[in-house]
C-alpha atoms as a PDB file:
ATOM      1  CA  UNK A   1    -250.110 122.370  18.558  1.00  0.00           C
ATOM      2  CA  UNK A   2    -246.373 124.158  19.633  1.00  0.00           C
ATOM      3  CA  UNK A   3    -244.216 123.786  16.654  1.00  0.00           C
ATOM      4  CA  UNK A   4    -240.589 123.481  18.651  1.00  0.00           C
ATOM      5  CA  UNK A   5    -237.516 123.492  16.611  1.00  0.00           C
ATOM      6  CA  UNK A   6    -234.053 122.108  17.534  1.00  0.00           C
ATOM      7  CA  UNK A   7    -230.700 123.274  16.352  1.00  0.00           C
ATOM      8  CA  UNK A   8    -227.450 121.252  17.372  1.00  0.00           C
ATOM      9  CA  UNK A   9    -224.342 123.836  17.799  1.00  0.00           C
ATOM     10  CA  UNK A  10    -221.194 123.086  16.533  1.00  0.00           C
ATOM     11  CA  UNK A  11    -220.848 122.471  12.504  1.00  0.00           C
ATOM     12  CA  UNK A  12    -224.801 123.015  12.249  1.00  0.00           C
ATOM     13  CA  UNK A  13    -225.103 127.002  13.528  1.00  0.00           C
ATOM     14  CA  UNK A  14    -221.409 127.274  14.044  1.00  0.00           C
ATOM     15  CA  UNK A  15    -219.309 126.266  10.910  1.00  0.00           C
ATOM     16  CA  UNK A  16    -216.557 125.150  14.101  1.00  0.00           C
ATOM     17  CA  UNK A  17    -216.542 123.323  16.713  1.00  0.00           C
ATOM     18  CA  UNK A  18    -216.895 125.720  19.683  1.00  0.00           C
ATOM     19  CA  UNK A  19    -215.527 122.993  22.543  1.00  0.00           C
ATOM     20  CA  UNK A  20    -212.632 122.564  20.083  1.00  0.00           C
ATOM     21  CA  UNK A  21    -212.212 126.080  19.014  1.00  0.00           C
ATOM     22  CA  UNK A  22    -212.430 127.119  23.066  1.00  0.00           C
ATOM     23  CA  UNK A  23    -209.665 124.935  23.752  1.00  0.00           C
ATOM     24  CA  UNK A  24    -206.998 126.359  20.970  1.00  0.00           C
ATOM     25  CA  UNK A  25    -208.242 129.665  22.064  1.00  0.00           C
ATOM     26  CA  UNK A  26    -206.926 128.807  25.927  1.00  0.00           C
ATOM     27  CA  UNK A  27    -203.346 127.205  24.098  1.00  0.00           C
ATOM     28  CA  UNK A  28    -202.835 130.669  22.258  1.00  0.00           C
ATOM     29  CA  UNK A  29    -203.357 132.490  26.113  1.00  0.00           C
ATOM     30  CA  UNK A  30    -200.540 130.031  27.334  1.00  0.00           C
ATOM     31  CA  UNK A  31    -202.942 127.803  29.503  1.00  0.00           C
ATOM     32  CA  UNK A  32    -201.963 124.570  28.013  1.00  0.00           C
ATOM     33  CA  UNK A  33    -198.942 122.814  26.823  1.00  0.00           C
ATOM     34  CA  UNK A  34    -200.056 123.438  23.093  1.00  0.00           C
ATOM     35  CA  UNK A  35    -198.652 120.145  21.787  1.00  0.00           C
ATOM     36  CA  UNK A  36    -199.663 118.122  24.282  1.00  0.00           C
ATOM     37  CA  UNK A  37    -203.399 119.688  24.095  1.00  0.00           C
ATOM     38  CA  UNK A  38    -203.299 118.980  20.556  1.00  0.00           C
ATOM     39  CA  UNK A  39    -202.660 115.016  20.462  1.00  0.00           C
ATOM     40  CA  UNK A  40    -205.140 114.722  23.590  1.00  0.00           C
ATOM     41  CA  UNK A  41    -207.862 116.863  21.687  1.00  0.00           C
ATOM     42  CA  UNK A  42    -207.416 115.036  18.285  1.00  0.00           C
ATOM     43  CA  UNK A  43    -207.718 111.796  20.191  1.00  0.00           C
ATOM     44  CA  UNK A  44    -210.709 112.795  21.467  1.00  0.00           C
ATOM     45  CA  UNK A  45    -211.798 114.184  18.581  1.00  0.00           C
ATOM     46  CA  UNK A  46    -211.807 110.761  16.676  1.00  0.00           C
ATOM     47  CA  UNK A  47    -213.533 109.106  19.617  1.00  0.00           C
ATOM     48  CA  UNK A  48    -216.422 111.632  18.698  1.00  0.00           C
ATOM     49  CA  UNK A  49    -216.236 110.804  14.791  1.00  0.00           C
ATOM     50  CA  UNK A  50    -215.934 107.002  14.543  1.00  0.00           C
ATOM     51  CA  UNK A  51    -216.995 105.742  18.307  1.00  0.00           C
ATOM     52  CA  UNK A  52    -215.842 104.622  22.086  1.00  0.00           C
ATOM     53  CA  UNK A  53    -216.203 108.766  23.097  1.00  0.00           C
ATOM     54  CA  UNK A  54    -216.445 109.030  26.809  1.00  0.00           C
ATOM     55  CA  UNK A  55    -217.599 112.385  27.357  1.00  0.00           C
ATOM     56  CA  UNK A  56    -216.849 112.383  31.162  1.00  0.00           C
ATOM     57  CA  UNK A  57    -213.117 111.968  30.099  1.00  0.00           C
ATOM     58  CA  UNK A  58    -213.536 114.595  27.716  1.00  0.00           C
ATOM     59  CA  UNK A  59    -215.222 117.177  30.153  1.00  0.00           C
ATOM     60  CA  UNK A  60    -212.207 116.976  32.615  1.00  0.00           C
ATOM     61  CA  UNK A  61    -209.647 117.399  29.590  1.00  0.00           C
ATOM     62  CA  UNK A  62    -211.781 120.362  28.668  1.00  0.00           C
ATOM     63  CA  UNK A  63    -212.398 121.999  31.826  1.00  0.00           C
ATOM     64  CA  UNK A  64    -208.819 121.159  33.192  1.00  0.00           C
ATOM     65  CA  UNK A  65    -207.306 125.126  32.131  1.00  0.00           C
ATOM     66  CA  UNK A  66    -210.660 126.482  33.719  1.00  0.00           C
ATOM     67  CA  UNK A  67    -209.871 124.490  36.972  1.00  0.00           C
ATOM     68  CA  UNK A  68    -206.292 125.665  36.971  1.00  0.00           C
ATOM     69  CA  UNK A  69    -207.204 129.215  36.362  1.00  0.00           C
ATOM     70  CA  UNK A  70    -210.087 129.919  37.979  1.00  0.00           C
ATOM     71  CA  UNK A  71    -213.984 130.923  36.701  1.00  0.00           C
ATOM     72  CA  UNK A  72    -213.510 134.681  36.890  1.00  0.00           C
ATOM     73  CA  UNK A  73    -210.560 134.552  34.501  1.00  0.00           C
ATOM     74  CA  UNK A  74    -212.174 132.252  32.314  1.00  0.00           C
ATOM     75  CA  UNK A  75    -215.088 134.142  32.243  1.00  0.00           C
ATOM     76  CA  UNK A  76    -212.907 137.178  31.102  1.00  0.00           C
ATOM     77  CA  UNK A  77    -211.053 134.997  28.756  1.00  0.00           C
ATOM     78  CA  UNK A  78    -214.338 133.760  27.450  1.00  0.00           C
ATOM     79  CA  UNK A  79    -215.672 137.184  26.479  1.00  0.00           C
ATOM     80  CA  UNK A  80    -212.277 137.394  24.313  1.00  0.00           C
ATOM     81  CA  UNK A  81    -213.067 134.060  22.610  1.00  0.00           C
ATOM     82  CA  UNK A  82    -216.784 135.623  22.050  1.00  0.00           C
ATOM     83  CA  UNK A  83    -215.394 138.469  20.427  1.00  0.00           C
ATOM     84  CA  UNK A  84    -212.321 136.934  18.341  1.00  0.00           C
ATOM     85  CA  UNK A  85    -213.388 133.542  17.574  1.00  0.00           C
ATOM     86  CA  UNK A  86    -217.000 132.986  17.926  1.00  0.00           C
ATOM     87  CA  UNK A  87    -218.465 136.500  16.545  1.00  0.00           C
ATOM     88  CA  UNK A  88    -217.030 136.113  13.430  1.00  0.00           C
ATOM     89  CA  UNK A  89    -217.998 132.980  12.608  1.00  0.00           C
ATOM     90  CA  UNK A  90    -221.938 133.790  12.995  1.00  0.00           C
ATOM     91  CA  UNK A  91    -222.576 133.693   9.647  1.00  0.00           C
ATOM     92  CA  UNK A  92    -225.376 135.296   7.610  1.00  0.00           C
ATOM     93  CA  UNK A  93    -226.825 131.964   6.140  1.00  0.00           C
ATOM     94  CA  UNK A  94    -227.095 130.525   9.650  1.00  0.00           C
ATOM     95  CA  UNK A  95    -228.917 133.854  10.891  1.00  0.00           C
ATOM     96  CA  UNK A  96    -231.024 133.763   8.493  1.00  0.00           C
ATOM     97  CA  UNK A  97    -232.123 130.077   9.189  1.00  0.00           C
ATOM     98  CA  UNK A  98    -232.882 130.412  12.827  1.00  0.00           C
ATOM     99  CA  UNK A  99    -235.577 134.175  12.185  1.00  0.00           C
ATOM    100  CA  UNK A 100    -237.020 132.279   9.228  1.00  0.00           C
ATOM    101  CA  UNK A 101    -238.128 129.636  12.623  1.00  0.00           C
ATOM    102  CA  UNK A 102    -238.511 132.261  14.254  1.00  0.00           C
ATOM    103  CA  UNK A 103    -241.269 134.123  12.463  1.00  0.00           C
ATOM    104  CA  UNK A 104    -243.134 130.682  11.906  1.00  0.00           C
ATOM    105  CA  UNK A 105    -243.834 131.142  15.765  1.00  0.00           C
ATOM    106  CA  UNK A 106    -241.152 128.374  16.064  1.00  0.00           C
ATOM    107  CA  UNK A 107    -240.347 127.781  19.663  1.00  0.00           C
ATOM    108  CA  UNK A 108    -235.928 127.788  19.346  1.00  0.00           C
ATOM    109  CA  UNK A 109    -233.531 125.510  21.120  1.00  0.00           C
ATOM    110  CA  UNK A 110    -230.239 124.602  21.200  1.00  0.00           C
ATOM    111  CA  UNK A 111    -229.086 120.923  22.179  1.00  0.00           C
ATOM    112  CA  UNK A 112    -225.620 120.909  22.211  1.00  0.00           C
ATOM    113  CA  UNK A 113    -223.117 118.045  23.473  1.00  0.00           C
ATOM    114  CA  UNK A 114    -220.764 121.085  24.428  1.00  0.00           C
ATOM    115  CA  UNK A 115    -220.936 122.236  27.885  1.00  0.00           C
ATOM    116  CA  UNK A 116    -223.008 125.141  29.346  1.00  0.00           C
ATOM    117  CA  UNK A 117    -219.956 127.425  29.987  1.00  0.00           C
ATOM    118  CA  UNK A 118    -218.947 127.568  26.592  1.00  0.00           C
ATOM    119  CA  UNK A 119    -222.545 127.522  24.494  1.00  0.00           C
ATOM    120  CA  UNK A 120    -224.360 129.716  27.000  1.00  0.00           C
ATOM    121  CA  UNK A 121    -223.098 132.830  25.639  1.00  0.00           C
ATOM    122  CA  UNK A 122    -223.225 131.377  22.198  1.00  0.00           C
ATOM    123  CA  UNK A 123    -226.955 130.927  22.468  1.00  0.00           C
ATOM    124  CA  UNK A 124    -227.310 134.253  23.954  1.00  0.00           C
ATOM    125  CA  UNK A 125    -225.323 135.921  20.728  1.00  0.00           C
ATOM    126  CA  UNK A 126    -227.384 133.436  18.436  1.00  0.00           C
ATOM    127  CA  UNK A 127    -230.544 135.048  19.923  1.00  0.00           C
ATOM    128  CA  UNK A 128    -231.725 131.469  21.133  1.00  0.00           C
ATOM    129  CA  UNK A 129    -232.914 131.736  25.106  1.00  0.00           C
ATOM    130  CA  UNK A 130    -233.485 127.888  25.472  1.00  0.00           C
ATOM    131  CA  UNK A 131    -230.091 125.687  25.689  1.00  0.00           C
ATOM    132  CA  UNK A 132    -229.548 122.505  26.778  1.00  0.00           C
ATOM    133  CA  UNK A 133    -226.038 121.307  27.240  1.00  0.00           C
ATOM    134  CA  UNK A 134    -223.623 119.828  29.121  1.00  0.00           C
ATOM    135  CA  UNK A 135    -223.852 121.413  32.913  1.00  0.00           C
ATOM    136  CA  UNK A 136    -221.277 121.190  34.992  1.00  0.00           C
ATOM    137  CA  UNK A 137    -220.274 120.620  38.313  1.00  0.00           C
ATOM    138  CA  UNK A 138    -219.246 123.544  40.699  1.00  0.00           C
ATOM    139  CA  UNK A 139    -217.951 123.633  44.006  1.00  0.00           C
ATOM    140  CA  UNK A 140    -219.619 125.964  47.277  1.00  0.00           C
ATOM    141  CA  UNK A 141    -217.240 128.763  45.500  1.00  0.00           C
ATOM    142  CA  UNK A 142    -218.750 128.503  41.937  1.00  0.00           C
ATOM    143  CA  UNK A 143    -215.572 126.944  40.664  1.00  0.00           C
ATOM    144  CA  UNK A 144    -215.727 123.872  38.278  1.00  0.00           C
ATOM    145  CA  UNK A 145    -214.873 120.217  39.405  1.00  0.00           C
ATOM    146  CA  UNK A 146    -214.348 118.992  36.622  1.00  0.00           C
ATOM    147  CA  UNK A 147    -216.952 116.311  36.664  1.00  0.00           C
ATOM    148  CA  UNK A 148    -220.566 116.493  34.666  1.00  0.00           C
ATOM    149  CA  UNK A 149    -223.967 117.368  36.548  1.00  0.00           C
ATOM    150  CA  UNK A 150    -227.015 114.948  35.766  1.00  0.00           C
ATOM    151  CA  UNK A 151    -227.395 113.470  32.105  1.00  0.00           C
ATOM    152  CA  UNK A 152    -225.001 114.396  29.448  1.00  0.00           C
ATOM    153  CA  UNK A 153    -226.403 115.718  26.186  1.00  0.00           C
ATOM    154  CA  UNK A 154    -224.794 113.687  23.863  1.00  0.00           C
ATOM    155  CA  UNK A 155    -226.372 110.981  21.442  1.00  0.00           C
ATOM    156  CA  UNK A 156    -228.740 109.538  23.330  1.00  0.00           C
ATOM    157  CA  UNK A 157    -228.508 111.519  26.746  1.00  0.00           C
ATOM    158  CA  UNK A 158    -229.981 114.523  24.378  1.00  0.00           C
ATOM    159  CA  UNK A 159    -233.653 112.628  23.892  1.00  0.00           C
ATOM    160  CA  UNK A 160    -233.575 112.365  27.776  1.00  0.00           C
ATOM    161  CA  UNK A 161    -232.608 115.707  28.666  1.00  0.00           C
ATOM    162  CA  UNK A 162    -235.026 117.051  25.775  1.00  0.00           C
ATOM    163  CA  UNK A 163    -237.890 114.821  27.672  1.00  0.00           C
ATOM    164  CA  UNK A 164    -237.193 116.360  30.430  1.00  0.00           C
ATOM    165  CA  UNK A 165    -237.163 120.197  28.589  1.00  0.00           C
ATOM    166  CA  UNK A 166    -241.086 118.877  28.036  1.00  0.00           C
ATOM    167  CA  UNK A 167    -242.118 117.189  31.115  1.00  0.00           C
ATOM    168  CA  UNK A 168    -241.271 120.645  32.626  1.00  0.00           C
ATOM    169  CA  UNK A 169    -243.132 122.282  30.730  1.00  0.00           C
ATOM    170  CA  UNK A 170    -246.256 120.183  30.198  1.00  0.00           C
ATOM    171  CA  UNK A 171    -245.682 118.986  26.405  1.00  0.00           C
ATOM    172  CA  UNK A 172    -245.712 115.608  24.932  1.00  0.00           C
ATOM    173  CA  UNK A 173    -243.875 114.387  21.629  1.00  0.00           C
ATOM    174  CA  UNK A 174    -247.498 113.644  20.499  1.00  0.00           C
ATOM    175  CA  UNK A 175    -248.387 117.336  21.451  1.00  0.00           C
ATOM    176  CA  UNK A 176    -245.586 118.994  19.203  1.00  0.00           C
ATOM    177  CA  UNK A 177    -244.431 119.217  16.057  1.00  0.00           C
ATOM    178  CA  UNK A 178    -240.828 118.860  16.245  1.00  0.00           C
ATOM    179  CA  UNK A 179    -238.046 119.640  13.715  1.00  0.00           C
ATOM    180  CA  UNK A 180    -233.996 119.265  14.376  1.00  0.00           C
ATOM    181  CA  UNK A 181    -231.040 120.105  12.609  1.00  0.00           C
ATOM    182  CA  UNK A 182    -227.995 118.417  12.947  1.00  0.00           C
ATOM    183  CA  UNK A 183    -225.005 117.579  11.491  1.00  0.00           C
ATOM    184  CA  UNK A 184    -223.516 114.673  13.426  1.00  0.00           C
ATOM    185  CA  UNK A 185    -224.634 110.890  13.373  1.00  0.00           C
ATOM    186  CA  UNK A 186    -223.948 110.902  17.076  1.00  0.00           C
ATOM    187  CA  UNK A 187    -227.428 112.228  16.955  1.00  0.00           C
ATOM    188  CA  UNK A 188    -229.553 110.228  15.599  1.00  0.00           C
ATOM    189  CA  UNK A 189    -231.178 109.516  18.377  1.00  0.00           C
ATOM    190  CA  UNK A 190    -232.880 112.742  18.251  1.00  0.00           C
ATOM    191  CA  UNK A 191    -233.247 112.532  14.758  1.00  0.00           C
ATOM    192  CA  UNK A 192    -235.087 109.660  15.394  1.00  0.00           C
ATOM    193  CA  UNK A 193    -237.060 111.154  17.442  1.00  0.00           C
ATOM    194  CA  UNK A 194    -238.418 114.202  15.530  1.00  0.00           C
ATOM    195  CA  UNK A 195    -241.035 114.796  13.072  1.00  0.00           C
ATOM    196  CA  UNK A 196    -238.908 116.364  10.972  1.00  0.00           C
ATOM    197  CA  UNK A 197    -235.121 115.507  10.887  1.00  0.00           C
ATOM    198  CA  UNK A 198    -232.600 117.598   8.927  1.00  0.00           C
ATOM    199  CA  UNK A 199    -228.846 116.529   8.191  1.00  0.00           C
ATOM    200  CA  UNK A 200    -227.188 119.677   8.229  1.00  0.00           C
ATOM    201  CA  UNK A 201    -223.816 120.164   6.716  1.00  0.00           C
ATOM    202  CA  UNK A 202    -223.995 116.136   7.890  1.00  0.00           C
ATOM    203  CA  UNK A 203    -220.904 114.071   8.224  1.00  0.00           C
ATOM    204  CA  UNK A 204    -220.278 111.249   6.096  1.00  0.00           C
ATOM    205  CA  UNK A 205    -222.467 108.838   7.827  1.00  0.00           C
ATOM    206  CA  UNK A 206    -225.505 110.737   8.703  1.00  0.00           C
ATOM    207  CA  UNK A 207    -225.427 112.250   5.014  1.00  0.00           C
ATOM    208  CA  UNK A 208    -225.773 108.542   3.645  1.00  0.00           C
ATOM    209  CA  UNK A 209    -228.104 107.548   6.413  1.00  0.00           C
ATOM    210  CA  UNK A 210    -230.193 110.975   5.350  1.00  0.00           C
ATOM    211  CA  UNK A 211    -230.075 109.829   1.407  1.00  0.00           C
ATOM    212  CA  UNK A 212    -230.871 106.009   2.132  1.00  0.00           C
ATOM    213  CA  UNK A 213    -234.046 107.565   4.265  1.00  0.00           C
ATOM    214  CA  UNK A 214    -235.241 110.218   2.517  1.00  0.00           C
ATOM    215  CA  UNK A 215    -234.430 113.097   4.877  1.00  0.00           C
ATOM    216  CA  UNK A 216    -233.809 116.961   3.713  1.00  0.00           C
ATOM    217  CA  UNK A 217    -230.191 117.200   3.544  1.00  0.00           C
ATOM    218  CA  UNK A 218    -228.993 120.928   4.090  1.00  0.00           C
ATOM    219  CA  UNK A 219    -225.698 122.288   3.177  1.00  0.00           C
ATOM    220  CA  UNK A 220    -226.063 125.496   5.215  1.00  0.00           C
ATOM    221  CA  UNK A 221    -222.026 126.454   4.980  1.00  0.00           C
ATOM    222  CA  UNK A 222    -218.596 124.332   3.810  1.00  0.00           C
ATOM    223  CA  UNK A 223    -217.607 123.150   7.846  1.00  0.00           C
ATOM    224  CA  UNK A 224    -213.968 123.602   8.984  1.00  0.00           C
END
């Protein structure tokens, strides 16, 4: 039986939250009016926390300095953000984590509720192949629209696009063992799902939810 395990991205691997963090990074290059970014980002960021988060909204406010600028200088910009923001905060304890998977002959993913553009080179640096996350939209010329491309992965849009991850591949749920770390109660439908959940570095909610239910609670790092 393929023993898969799942790792959601931002304040699980990452003790940030990379969409967030990507953002800031394009306010510091001048991109975006850096108070106005700010109150549109919190409010979006509360959405996320406590409910009513409409992630198509989101993904044009996110994507909106890419648009403007262009994918090539994003791309450039991006490898900036790699090095200054996202580098750094790789941190031993999460390393460690994903090889100790890895040398059970754990199959690695990332599900992420971030989009492709941002995680892909995350994954890459994490050492994780297999990502699924928000894809986006591009026009003939390769340059973003703006808009998201099939199912979301976020709460339960990440059970469908994981079911789809199998079907492609020939598995079942009943012909896997499946474990998934996460630190957001946005995802408990996946945590649902799994044979094994774990609440990692889990916000308020999930952490009671995780006590009330017996589930491993792991505090991998103090999140910012």
């Amino acid at each position: 039986m393929e023993s898969i395990c799942l790792f959601d991205l931002d304040h699980t691997l990452l003790p940030l939250d990379s969409d967030r963090a990507w953002g800031e990074f394009t306010t510091r290059l001048g991109w975006t009016d850096a108070p106005t970014f700010a109150q549109q980002n919190d409010a979006f960021f509360q959405q996320y926390r406590h409910g009513g988060f409409d992630i198509h909204a989101y993904v044009r406010f996110a994507t909106q300095a890419a648009r403007e600028h262009g994918i090539q200088a994003c791309t450039l910009a991006h490898q900036a953000f790699m090095r200054e923001v996202i580098e750094p905060a790789i941190l031993p304890q999460a390393k460690a984590l994903i090889e100790s998977h890895r040398q059970q002959g754990d199959h690695l993913l990332i599900v992420t509720a971030t989009n492709e553009f941002v995680t892909a080179p995350i994954a890459q640096a994490l050492g994780i192949s297999d990502l699924i996350a928000v894809q986006l939209k591009r026009d003939q010329q390769g340059e973003l629209t703006g808009d998201i491309d099939g199912t979301p992965s976020f709460g339960p849009g990440k059970v469908v696009r994981l079911q789809q991850w199998l079907d492609d591949r020939g598995l079942t749920w009943s012909g896997i063992r499946s474990t998934f770390y996460s630190d957001s109660i946005n995802d408990l439908p996946l945590l649902e799902r799994v044979n094994q959940p774990v609440a990692t570095n889990p916000d308020d909610r999930l952490r009671n939810l995780a006590v009330q239910r017996g589930w491993p609670i792991l505090e991998l790092f103090t999140t910012t």
